[in-house]
Protein backbone atom coordinates (compact mmCIF):
# COMPACT_ATOMS: atom_id res chain seq x y z
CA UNK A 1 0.00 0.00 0.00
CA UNK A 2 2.96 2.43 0.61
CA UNK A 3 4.38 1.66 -2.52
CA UNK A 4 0.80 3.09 -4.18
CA UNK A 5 0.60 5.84 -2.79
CA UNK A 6 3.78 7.31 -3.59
CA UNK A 7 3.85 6.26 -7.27
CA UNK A 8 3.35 9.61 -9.60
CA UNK A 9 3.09 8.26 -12.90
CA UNK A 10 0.34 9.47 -14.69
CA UNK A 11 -0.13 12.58 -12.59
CA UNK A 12 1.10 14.77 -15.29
CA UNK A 13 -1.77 13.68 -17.83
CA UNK A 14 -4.07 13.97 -15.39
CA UNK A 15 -2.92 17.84 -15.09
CA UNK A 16 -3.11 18.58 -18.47
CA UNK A 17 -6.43 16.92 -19.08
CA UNK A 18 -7.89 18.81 -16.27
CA UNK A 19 -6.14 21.84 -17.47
CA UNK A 20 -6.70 21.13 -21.65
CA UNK A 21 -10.23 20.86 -21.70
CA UNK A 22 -11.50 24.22 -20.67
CA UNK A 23 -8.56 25.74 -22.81
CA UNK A 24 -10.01 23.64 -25.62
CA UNK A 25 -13.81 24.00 -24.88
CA UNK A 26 -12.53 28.17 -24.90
CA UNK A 27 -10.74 27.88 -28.44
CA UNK A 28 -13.64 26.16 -29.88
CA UNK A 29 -16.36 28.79 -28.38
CA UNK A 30 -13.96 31.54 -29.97
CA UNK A 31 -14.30 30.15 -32.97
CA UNK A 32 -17.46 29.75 -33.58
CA UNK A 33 -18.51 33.29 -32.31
CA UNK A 34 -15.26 34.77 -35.12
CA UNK A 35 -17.62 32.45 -37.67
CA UNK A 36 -20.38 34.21 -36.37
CA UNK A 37 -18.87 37.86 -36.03
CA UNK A 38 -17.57 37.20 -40.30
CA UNK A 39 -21.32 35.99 -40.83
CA UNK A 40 -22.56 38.75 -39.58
CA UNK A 41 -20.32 41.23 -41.76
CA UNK A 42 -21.24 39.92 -44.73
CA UNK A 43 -24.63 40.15 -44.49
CA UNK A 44 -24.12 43.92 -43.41
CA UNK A 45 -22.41 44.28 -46.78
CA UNK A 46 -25.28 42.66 -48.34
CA UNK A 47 -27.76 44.83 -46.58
CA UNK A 48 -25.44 47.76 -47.66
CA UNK A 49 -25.11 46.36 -51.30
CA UNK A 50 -29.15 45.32 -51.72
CA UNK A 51 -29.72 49.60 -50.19
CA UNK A 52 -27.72 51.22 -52.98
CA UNK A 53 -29.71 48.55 -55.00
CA UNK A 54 -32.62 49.96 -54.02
CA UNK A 55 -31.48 53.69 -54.11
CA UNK A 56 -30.93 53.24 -57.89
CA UNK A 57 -32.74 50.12 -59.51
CA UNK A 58 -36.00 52.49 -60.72
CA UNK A 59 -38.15 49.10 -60.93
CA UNK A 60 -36.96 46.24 -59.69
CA UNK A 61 -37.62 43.90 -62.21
CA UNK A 62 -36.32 40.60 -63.66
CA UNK A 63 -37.44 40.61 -67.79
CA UNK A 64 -38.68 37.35 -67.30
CA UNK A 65 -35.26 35.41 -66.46
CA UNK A 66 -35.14 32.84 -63.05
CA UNK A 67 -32.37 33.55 -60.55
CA UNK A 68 -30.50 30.54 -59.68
CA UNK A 69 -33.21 29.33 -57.17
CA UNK A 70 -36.26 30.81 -59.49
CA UNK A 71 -37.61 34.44 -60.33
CA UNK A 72 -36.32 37.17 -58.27
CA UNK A 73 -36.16 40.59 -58.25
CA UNK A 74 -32.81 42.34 -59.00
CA UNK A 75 -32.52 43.84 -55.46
CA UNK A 76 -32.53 40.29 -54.37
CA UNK A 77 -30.38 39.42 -56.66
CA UNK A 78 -27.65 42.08 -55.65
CA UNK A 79 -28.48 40.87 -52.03
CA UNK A 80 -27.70 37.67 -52.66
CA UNK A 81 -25.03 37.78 -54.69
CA UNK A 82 -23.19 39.03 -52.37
CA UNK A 83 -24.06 36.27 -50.08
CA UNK A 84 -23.35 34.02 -52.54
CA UNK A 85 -19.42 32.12 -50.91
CA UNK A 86 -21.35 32.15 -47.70
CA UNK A 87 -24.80 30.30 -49.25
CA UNK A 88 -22.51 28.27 -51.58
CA UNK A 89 -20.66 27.05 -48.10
CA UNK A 90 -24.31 26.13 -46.47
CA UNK A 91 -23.11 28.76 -43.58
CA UNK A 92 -25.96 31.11 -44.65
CA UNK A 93 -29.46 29.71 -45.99
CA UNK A 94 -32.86 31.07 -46.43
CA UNK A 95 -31.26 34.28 -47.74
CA UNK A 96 -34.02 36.75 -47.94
CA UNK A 97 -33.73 40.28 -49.30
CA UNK A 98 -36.53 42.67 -48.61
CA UNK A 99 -36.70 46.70 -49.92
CA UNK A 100 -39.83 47.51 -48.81
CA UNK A 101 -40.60 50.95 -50.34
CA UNK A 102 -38.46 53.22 -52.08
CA UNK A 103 -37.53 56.22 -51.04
CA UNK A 104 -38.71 60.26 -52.40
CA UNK A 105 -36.30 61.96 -53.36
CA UNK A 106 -34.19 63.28 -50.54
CA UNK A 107 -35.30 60.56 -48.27
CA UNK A 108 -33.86 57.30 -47.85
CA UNK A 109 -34.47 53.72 -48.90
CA UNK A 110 -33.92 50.42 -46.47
CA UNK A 111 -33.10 47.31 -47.21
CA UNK A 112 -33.56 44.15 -44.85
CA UNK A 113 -31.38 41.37 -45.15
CA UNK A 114 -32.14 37.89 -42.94
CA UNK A 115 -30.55 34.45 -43.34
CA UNK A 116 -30.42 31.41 -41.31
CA UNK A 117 -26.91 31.36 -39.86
CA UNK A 118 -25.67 27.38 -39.44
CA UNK A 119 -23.15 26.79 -36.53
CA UNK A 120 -20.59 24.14 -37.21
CA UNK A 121 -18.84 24.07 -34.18
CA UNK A 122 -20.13 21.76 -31.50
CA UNK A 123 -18.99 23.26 -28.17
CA UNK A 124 -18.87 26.57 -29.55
CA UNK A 125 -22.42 26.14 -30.99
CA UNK A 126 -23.82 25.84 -28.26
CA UNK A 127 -23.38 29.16 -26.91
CA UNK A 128 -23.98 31.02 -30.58
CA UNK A 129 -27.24 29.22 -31.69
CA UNK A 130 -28.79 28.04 -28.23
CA UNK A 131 -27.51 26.02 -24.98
CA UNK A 132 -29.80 22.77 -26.23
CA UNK A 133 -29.02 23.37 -30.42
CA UNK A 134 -27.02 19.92 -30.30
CA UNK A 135 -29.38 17.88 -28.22
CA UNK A 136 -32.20 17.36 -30.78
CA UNK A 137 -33.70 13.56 -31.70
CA UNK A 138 -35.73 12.60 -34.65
CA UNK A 139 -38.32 10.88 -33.48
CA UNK A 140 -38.92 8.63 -36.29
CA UNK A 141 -35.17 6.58 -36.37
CA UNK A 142 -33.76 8.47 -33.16
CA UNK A 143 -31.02 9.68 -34.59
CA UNK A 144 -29.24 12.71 -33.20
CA UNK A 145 -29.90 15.81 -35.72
CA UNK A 146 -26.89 18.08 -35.24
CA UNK A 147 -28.24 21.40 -37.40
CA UNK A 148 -28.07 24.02 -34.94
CA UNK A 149 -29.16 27.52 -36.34
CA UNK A 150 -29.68 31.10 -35.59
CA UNK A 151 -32.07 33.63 -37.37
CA UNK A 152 -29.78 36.89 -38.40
CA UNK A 153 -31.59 39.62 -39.63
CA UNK A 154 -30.24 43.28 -40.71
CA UNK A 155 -31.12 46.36 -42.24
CA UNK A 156 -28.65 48.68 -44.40
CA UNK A 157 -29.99 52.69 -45.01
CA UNK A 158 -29.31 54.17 -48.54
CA UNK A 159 -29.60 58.10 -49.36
CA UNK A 160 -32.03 58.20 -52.07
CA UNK A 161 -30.86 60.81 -54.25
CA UNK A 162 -32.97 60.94 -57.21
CA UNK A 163 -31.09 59.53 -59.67
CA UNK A 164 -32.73 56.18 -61.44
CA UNK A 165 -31.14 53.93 -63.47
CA UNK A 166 -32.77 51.45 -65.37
CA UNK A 167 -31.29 47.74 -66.15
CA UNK A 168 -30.48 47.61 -69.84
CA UNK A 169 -29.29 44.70 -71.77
């Protein structure tokens, strides 16, 4: 019994597990909130990109050609478009693109941008898209569904100026 109790081996993994896996479980929440933080950026741009869209497009319109997921308008288009690495990805999904009325001259139009942001992480996920995102169970086969995801929604402002161009071909 002696002998046991002053044997040390293994003490030093012991340490660093204790020690590696709130270091790890940190790195991995970091991530996922940078992925988050980019996600977020992008769609600003988008926002920003489907605004001026909206500032200058004098009717949006599409002259009867289908976007890559059917007919869309060319605000949505410019929206999404600039969306597209992150949709391509399957980050971003459910891209929507919204320019509700445009703007009198001197005002200023807004544009609405909202996507389903996917988290990819798993310890990091949890604290971005919901403490129980990972824990869901189909209830047909009971297997574990691991497609945690956040709404992110975000509005861009555009000076509308007066000028109106129209789309030519």
């Amino acid at each position: 019994m002696t002998r046991l109790g002053r044997n040390n081996r293994g003490a030093v993994l012991v340490e660093f597990a204790i020690a590696f896996l709130p270091i790890f479980a940190m790195f991995a929440v970091l991530m996922e909130i940078t992925r988050y933080s980019i996600a977020r950026v992008a769609m600003q741009h988008a926002a920003s990109v489907s605004a001026r869209a909206c500032a200058v497009i004098q009717k949006p319109q599409n002259k009867g050609k289908d976007g890559v997921n059917g007919p869309e308008t060319d605000i949505e288009k410019a929206g999404k478009v600039a969306l597209l690495p992150w949709t391509l990805k399957q980050t971003l999904s459910d891209v929507s693109v919204e320019c509700p009325e445009q703007g009198d001259v001197g005002g200023t139009d807004v544009a609405k941008v909202t996507a389903t942001y996917h988290c990819a992480v798993p310890v990091g996920g949890q604290l971005v898209c919901g403490a129980m995102a990972f824990t869901s169970i189909n209830s047909t086969n009971g297997a574990v569904l691991s497609d945690p995801t956040t709404k992110i929604e975000l509005q861009a402002r555009m000076a509308h100026q007066g000028a109106r161009y129209e789309i030519g071909e």
